[in-house]
Protein backbone atom coordinates (compact mmCIF):
# COMPACT_ATOMS: atom_id res chain seq x y z
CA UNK A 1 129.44 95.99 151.98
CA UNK A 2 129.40 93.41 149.08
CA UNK A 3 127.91 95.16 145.74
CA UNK A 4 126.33 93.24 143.03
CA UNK A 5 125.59 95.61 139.90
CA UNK A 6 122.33 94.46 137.52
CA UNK A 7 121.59 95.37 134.09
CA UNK A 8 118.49 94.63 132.45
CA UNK A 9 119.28 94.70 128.63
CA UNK A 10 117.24 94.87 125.21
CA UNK A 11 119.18 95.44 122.29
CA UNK A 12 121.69 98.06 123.23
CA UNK A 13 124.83 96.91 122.19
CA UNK A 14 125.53 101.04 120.85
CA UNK A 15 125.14 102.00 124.69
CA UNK A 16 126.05 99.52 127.13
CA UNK A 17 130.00 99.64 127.01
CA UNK A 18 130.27 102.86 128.89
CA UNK A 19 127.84 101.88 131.49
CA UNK A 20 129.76 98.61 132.42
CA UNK A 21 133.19 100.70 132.10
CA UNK A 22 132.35 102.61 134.67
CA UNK A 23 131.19 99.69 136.75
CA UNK A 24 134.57 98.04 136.80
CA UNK A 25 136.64 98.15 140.31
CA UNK A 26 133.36 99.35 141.61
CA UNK A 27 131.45 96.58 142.62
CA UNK A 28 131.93 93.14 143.43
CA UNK A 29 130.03 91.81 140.52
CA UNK A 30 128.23 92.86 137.16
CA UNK A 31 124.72 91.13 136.46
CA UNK A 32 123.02 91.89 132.98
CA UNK A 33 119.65 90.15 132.05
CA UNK A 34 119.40 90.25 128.67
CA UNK A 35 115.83 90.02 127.02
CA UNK A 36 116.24 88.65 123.85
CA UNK A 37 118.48 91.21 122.48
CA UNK A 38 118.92 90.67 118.15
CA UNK A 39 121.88 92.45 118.19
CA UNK A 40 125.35 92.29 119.92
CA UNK A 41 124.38 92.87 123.47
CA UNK A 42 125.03 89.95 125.12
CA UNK A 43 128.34 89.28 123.72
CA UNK A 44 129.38 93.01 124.27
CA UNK A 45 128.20 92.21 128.31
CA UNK A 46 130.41 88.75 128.12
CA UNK A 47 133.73 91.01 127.55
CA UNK A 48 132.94 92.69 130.87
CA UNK A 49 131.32 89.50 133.66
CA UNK A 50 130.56 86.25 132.74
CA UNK A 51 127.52 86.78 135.10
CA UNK A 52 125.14 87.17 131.27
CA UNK A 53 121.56 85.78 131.45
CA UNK A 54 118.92 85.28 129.25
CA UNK A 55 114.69 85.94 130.06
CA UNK A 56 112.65 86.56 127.32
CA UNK A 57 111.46 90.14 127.97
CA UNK A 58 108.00 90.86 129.14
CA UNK A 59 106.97 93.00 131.98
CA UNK A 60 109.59 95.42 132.78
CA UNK A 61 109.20 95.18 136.62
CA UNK A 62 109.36 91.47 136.90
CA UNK A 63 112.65 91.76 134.59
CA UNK A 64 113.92 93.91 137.18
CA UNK A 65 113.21 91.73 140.10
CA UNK A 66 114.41 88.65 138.69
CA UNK A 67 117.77 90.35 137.72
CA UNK A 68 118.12 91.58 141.32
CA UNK A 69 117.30 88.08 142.74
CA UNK A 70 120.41 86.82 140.55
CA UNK A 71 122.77 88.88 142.73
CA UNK A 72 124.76 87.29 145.06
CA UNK A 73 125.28 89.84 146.95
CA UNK A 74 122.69 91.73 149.63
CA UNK A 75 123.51 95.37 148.07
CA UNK A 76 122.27 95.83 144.33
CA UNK A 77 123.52 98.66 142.38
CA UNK A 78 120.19 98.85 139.66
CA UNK A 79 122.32 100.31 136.55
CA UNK A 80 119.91 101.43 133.20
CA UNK A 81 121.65 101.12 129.89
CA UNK A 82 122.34 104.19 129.07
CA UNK A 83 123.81 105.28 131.72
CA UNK A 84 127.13 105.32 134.12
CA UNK A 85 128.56 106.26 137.46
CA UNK A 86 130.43 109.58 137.08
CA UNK A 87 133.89 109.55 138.66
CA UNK A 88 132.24 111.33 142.01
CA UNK A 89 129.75 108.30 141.78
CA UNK A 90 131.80 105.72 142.01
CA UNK A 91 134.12 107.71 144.86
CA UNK A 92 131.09 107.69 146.80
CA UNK A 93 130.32 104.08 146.35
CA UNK A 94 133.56 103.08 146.96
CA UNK A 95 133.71 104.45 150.16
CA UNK A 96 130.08 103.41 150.87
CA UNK A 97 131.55 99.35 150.63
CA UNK A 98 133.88 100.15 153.66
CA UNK A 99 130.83 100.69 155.95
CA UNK A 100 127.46 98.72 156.71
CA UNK A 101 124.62 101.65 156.24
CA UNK A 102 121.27 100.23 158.39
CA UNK A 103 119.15 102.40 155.83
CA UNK A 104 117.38 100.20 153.05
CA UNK A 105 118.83 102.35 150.03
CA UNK A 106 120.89 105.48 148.58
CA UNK A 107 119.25 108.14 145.92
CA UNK A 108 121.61 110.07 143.83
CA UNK A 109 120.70 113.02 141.66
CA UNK A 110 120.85 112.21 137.38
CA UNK A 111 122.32 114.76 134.68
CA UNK A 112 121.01 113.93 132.04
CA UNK A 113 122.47 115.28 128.34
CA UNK A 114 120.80 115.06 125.31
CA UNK A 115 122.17 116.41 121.91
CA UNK A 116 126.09 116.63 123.23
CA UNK A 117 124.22 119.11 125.91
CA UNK A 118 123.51 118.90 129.85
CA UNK A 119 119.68 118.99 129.87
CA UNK A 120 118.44 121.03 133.22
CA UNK A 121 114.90 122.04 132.73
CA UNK A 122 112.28 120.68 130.22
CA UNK A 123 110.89 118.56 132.91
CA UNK A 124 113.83 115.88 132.48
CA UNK A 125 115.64 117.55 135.69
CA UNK A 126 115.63 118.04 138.83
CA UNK A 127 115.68 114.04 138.67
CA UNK A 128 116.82 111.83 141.29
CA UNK A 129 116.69 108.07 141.88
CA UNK A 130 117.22 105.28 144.40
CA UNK A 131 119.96 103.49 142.51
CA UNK A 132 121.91 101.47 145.23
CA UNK A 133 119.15 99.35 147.68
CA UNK A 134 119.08 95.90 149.70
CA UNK A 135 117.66 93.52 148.00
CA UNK A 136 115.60 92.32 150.45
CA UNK A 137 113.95 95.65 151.39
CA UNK A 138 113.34 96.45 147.68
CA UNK A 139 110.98 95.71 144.76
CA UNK A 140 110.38 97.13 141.37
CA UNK A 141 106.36 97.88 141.03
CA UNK A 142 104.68 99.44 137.71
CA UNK A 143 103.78 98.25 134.36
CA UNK A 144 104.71 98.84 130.81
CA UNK A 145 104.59 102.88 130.80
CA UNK A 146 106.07 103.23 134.25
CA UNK A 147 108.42 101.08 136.76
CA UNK A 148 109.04 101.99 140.45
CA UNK A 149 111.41 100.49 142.94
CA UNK A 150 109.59 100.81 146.26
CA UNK A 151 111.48 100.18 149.40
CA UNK A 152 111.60 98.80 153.07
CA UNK A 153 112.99 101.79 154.85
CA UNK A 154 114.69 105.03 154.82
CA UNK A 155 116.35 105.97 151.99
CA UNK A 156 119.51 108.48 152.62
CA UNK A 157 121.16 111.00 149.36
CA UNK A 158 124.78 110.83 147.48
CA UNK A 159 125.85 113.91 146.52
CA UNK A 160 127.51 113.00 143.19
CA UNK A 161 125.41 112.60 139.84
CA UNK A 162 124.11 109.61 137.58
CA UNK A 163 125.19 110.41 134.40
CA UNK A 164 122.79 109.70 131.67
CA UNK A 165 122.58 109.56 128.03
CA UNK A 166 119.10 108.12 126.38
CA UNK A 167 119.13 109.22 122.98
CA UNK A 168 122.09 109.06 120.52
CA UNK A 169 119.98 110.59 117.91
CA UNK A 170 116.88 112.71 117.35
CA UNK A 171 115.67 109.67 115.36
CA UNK A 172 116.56 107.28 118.44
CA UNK A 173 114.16 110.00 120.76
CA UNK A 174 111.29 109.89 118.03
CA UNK A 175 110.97 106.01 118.05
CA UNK A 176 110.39 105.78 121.66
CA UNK A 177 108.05 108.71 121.30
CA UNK A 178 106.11 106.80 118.96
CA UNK A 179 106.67 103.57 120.87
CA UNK A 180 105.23 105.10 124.24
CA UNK A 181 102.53 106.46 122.60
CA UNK A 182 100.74 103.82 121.38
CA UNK A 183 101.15 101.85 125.23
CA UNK A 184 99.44 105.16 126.32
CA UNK A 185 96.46 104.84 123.65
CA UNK A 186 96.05 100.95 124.99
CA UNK A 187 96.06 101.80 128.27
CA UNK A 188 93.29 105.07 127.71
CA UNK A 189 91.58 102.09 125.46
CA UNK A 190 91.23 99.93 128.29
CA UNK A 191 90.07 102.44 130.43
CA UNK A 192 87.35 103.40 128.33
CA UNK A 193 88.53 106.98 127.24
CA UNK A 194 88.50 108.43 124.03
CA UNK A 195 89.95 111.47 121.74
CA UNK A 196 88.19 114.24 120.96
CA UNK A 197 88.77 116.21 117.15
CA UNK A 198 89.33 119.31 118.91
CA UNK A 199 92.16 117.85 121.43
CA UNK A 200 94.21 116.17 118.45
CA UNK A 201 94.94 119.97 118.39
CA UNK A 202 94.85 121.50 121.17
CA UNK A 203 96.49 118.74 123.14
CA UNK A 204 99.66 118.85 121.86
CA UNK A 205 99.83 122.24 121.20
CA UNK A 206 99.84 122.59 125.22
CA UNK A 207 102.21 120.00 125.79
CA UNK A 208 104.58 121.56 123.26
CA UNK A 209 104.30 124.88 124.64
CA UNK A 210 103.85 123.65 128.88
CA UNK A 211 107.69 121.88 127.89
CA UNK A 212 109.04 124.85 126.41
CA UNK A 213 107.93 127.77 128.50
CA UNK A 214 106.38 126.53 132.11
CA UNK A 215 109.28 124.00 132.31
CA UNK A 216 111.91 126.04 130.96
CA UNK A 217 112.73 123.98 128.00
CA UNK A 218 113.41 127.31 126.52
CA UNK A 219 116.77 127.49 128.55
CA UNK A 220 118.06 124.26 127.54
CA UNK A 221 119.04 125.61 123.78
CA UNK A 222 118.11 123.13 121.06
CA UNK A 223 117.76 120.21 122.98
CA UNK A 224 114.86 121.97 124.95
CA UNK A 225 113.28 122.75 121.76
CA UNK A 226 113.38 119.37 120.13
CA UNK A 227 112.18 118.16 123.58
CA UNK A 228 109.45 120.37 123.62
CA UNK A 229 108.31 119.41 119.97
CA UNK A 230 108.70 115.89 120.68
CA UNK A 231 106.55 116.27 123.32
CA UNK A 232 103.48 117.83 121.50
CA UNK A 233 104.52 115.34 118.70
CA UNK A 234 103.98 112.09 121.47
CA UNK A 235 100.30 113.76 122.84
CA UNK A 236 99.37 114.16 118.62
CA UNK A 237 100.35 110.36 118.31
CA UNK A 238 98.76 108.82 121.69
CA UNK A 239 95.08 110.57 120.84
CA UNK A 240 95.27 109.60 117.30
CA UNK A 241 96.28 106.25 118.10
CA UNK A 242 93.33 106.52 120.85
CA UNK A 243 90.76 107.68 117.85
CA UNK A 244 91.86 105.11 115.80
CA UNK A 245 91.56 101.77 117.79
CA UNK A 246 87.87 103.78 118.85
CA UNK A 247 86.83 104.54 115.49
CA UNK A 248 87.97 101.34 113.10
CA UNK A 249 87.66 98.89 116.37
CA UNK A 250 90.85 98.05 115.93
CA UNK A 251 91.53 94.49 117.57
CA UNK A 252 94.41 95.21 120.55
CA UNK A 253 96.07 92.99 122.76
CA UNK A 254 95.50 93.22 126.91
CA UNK A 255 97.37 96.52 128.28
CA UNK A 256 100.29 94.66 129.99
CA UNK A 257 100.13 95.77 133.54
């Protein structure tokens, strides 16, 4: 069982290193896509496989499928960023390559930490994800806001976590809050909704507090709190981003996917 590991990359030279650290020994190969990066990303990726491409980055899915389709191997192991294969991980794998599994994929719960803290509630956990699939029973599906792999087959569960760390910084969190935000108030656009005055209040207000309280972001210390804020914070943005295109016709490009 020949592995081929693949990357998709956009500027994150401050993140990648420990991801393809933990790759080495691992698998048979290390793919990253890179999408245009402006920073140090491809170079960093160089130090670790000479297996670096470049796509200019568009549609998140179709990055995803074109990285897998420059594996040269049948088993992909699909590898975010920011994150790594804990020691347990990469046990598992290992002995995974000594058999020949008929099923079409492996899941494998992610701990996620946030804030030099394990995050287990605020709706960021219980998370799991197929992260090891054939490559020809697999294919990434979604569009900007959202990207699924959807599979061929049974899928069977690993034991041992994905470890993941998205934000370095509160700051880091808040730009893709704001990013996301406005992709959510072109796709509502396009859709024909629109923001009510009374929910640039009351929406966030219950997404702050539904984080914090229903989904236990309460337990997760200050993380779960800035979380929870965030969250409201995102809602605030997306319907007065919504408003505003509505209100000033605001010329938008096409909601990509």
């Amino acid at each position: 069982m020949d592995i081929s590991a693949v990357i998709v990359t956009l500027n994150d030279e401050k993140r990648l290193e420990p991801a393809l650290r933990s790759l080495e020994g691992a698998v048979s190969e290390i793919v990253v896509l890179d999408g245009g990066s402006a920073d140090g990303t491809a170079k960093l990726a160089r130090k670790y496989t000479p297996r670096v491409h470049d796509r200019a980055a568009g549609d998140h899915a179709a990055q995803k499928n074109h990285a897998a389709g420059l594996a040269s191997f049948p088993w992909v192991l699909a590898l975010e960023a920011d994150e790594r294969l804990s020691p347990g991980l990469r046990d598992e794998i290992l002995k995974l390559r000594r058999l020949e599994p008929e099923c079409a994929g492996f899941s494998a719960p992610r701990r996620t930490s946030y804030l030099g803290r394990r995050v287990r509630h605020s709706g960021w956990a219980p998370d799991r994800r197929v992260c090891l699939f054939r490559r020809d029973r697999g294919r990434w599906e979604g569009g900007a806001l959202e990207t699924r792999l959807v599979l061929d087959g049974p899928v069977e569960r690993l034991g041992a976590p994905l470890d993941r760390f998205p934000f370095a910084t509160i700051g880091e969190h808040a730009a893709r809050v704001n990013k996301v935000s406005g992709l959510e108030a072109q796709r509502l656009y396009a859709e024909g909704r629109k923001a009510r005055l009374a929910g640039l209040v009351a929406r966030p207000t219950l997404r702050c507090l539904g984080t914090y309280l229903l989904k236990l972001g309460c337990l997760d210390g200050f993380p779960g709190l800035v979380i929870a804020v965030l969250d409201g914070y995102g809602a605030f943005l997306r319907s007065a981003k919504l408003r505003s295109i509505w209100k000033k016709g605001e010329h938008i490009e096409p909601f990509p996917g």
